[in-house]
Protein backbone atom coordinates (compact mmCIF):
# COMPACT_ATOMS: atom_id res chain seq x y z
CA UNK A 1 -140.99 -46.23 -5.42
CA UNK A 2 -137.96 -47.03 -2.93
CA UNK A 3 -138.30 -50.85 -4.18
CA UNK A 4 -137.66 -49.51 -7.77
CA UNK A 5 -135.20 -47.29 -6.51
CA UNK A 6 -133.02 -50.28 -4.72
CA UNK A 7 -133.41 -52.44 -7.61
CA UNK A 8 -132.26 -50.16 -9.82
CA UNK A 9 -128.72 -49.35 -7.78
CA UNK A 10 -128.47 -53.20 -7.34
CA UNK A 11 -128.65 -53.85 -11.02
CA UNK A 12 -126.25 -50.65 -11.55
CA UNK A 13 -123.68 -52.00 -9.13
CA UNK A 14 -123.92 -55.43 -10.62
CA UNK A 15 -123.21 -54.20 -13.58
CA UNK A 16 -120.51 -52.50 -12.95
CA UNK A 17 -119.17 -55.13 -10.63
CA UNK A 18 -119.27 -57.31 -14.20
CA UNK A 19 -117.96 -54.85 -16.07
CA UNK A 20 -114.92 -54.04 -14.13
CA UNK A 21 -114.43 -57.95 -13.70
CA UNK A 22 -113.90 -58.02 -17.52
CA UNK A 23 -111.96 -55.18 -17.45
CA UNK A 24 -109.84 -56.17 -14.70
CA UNK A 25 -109.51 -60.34 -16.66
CA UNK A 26 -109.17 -58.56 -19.86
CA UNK A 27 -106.38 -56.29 -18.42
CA UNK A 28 -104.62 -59.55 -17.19
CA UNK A 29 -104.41 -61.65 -20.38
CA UNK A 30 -103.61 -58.41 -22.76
CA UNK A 31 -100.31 -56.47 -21.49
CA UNK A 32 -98.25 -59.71 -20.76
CA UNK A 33 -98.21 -59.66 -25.24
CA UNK A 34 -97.70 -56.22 -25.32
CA UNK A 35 -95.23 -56.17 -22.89
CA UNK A 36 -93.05 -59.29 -24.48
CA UNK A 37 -93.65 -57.51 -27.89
CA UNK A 38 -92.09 -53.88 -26.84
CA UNK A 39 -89.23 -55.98 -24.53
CA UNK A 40 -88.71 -58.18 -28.85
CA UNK A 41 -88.60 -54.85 -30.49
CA UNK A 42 -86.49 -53.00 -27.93
């Protein structure tokens, strides 16, 4: 039961390790168009 129970907080942290990864490249790439579009329009 513990090995199940460590696999499945290894798998959840994983995840969420890749998940905020994406989030944090994603975050990156997007606001630096934004932000040169609302400094154009301004």
């Amino acid at each position: 039961m513990e090995d199940r129970q460590t696999r499945l907080f290894l798998a959840l942290i994983l995840s969420m390790g890749i998940w905020m990864g994406v989030n944090y490249f994603s975050f990156l790439t997007h606001p630096q168009k934004k932000y040169r579009n609302k400094t154009n329009s301004i």
